[in-house]
C-alpha atoms as a PDB file:
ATOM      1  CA  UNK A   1       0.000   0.000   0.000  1.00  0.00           C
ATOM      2  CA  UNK A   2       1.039   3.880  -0.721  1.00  0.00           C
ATOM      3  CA  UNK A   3       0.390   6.799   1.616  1.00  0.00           C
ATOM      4  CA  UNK A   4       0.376   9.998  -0.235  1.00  0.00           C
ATOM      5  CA  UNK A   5       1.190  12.830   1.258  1.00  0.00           C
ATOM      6  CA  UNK A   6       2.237  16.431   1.254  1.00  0.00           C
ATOM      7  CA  UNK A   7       3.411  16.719   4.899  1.00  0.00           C
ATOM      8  CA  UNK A   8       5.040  13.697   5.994  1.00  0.00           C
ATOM      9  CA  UNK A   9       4.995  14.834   9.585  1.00  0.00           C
ATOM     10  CA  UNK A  10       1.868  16.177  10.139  1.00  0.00           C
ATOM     11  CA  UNK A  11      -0.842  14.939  13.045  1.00  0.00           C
ATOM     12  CA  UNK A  12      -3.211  12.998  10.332  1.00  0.00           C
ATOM     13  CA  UNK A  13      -0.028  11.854   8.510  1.00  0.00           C
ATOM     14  CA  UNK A  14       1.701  10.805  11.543  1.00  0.00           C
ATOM     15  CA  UNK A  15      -1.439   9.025  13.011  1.00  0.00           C
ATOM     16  CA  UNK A  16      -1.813   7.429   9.941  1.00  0.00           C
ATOM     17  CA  UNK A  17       1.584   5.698  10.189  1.00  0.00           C
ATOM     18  CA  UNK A  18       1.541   5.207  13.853  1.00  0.00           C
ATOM     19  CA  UNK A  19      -1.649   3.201  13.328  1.00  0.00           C
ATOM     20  CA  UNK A  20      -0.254   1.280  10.688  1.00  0.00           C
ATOM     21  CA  UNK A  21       2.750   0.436  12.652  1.00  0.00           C
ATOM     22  CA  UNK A  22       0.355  -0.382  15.394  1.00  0.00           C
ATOM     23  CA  UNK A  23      -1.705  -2.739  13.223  1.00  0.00           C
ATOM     24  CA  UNK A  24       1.478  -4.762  11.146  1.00  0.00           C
ATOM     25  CA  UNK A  25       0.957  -3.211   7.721  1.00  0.00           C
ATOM     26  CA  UNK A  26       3.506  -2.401   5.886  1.00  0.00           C
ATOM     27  CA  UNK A  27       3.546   1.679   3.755  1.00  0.00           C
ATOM     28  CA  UNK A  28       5.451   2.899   1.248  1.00  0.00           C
ATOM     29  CA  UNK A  29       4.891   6.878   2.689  1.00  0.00           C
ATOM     30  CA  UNK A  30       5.123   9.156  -0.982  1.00  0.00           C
ATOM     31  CA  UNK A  31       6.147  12.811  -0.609  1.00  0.00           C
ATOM     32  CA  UNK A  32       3.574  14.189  -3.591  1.00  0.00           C
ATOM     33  CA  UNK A  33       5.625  16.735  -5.575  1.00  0.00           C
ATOM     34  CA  UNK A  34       4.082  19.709  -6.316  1.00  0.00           C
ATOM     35  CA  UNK A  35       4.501  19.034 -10.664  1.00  0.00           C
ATOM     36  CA  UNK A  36       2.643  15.599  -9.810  1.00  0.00           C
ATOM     37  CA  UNK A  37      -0.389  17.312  -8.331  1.00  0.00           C
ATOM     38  CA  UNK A  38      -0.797  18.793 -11.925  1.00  0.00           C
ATOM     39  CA  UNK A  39      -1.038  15.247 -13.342  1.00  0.00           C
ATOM     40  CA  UNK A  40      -4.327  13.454 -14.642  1.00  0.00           C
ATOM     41  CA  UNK A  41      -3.201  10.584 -12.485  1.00  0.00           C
ATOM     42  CA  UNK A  42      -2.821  12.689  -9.211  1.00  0.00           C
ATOM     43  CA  UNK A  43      -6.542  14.305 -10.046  1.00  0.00           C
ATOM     44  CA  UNK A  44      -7.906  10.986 -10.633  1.00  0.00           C
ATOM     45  CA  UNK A  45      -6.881  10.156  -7.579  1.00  0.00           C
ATOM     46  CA  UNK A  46      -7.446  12.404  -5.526  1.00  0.00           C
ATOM     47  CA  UNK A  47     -10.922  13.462  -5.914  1.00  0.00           C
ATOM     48  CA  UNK A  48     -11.428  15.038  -2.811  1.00  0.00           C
ATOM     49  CA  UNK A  49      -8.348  17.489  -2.723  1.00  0.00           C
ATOM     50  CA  UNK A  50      -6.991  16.351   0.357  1.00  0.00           C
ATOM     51  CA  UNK A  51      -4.393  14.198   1.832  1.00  0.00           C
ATOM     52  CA  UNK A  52      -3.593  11.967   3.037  1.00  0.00           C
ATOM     53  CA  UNK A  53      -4.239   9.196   0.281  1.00  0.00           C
ATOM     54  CA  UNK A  54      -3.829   5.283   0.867  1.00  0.00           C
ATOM     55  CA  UNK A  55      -3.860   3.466  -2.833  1.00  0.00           C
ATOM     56  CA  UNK A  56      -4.529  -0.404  -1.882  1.00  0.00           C
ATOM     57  CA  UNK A  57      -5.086  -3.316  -4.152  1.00  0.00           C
ATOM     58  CA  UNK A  58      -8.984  -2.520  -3.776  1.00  0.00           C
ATOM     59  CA  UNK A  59      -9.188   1.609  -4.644  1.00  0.00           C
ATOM     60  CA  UNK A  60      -8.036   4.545  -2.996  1.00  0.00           C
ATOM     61  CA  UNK A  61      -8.638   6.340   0.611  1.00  0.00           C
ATOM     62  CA  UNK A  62      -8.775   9.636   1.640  1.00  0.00           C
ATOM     63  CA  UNK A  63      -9.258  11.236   4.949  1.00  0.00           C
ATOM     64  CA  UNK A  64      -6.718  10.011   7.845  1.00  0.00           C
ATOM     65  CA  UNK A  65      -9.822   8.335   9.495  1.00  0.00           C
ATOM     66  CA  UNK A  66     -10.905   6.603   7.015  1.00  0.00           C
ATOM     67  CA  UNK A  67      -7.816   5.381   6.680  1.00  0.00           C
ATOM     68  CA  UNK A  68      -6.880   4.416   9.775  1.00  0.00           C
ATOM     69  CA  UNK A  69     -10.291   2.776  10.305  1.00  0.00           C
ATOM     70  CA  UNK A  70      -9.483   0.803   7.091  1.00  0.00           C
ATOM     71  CA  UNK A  71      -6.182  -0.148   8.299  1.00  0.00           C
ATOM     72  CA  UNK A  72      -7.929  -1.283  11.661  1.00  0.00           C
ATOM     73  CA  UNK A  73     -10.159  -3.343   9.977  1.00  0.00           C
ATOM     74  CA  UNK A  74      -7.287  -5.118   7.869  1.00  0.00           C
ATOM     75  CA  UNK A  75      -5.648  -6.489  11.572  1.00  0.00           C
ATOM     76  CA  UNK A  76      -9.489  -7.062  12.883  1.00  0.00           C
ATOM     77  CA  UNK A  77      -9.271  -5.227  16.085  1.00  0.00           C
ATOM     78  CA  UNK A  78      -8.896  -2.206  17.719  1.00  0.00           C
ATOM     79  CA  UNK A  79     -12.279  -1.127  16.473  1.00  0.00           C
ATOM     80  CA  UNK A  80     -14.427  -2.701  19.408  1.00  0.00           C
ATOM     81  CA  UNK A  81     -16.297  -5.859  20.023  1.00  0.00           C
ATOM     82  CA  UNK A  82     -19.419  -4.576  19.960  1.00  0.00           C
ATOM     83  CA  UNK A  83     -21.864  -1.642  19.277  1.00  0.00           C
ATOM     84  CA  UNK A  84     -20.792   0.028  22.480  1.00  0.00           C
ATOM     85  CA  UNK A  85     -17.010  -0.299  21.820  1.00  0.00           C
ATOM     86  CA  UNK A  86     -16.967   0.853  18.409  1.00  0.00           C
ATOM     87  CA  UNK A  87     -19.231   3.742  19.565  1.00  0.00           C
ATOM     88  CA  UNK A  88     -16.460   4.323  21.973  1.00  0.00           C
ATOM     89  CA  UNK A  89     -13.989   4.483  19.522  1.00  0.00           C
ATOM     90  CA  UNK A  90     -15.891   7.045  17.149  1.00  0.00           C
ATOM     91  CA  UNK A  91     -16.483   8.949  19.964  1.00  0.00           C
ATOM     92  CA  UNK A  92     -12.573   9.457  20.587  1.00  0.00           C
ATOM     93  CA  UNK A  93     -11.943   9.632  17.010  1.00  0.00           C
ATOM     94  CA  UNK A  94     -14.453  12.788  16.734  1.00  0.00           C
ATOM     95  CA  UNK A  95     -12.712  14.074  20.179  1.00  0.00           C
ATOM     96  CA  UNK A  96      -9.496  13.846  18.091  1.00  0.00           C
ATOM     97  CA  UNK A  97     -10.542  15.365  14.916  1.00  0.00           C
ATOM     98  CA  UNK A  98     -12.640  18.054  16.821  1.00  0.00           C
ATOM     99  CA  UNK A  99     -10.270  18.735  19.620  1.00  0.00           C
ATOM    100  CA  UNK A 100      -6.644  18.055  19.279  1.00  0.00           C
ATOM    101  CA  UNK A 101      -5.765  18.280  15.853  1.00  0.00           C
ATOM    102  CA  UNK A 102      -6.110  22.287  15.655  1.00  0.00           C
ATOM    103  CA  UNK A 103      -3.173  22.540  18.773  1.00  0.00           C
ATOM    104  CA  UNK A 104      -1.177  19.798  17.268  1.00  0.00           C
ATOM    105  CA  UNK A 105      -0.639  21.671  14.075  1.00  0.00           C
ATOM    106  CA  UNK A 106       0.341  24.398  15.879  1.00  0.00           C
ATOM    107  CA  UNK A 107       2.633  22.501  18.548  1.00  0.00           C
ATOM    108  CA  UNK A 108       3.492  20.648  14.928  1.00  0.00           C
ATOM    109  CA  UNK A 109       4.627  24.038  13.316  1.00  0.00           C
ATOM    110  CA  UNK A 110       6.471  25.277  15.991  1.00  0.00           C
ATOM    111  CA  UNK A 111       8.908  22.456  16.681  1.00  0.00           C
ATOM    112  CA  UNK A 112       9.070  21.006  13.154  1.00  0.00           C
ATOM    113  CA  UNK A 113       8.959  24.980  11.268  1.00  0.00           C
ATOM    114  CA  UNK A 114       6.141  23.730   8.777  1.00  0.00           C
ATOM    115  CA  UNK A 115       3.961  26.683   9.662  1.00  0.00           C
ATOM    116  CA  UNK A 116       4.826  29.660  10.561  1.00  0.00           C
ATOM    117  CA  UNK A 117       3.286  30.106  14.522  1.00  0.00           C
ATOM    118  CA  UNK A 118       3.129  32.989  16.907  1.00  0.00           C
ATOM    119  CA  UNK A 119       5.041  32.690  20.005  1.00  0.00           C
ATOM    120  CA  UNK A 120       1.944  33.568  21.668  1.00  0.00           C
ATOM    121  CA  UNK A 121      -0.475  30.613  19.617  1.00  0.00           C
ATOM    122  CA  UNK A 122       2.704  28.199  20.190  1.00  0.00           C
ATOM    123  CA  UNK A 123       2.421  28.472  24.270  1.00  0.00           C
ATOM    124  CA  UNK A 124      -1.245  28.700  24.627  1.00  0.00           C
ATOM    125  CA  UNK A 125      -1.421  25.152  22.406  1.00  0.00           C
ATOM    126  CA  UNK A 126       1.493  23.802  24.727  1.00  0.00           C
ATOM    127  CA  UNK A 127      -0.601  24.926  28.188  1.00  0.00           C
ATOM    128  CA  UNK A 128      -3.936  23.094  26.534  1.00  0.00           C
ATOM    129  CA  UNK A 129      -1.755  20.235  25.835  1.00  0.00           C
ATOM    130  CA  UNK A 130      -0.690  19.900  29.207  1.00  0.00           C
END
């Protein structure tokens, strides 16, 4: 399987491979160049305009969710045994999404330099980490 992406160390990018690590599959991680995203192959594939992208056997996925749901699903576990546990899951899935991911771009940018970041955004995302 390929991962696409744009930002190699980014939170959805980074989940994306610690999941897979997590769940035994193996990724070839693709840094998309920027004269590739002009290609009829790279609009085919990506019709959503977004990245991450996982190309498997079966189609391609976008969203680091989905993704990471699908790679889940591959090992089959970690999504819950029942109705309860996989509502469980979604629900700290959506906390992520909703929650963390906003202050882990910025905590992201900061340490890595793939944003530029206030001094003042960088500590208030470090005190709501903590």
């Amino acid at each position: 399987m390929k991962l696409y992406v744009d930002d190699a160390v980014s939170p959805g990018c980074s989940m994306t491979r610690a999941i897979a690590d997590l769940t035994g599959q193996k990724l070839e991680v693709v840094p998309v160049a920027a004269d590739f995203k002009k290609s009829k192959e790279w609009k085919d594939m990506n019709i959503l305009d977004q990245m991450p992208i996982l190309a498997t056997s079966e189609g391609t996925l976008q969203d680091h969710t989905a993704i990471c749901k699908y790679l889940c699903s591959l090992k089959g576990s970690h999504l819950g045994k029942n109705a309860t546990e996989r509502s469980q899951v979604d629900q700290w899935i959506s906390f992520r999404n909703c929650n963390l991911v906003k202050t882990c771009q910025i905590i992201n940018d900061g340490v890595f330099g793939t944003g530029s970041v206030k001094e003042a955004d960088f500590k208030t995302a470090n005190s709501d980490l903590k």
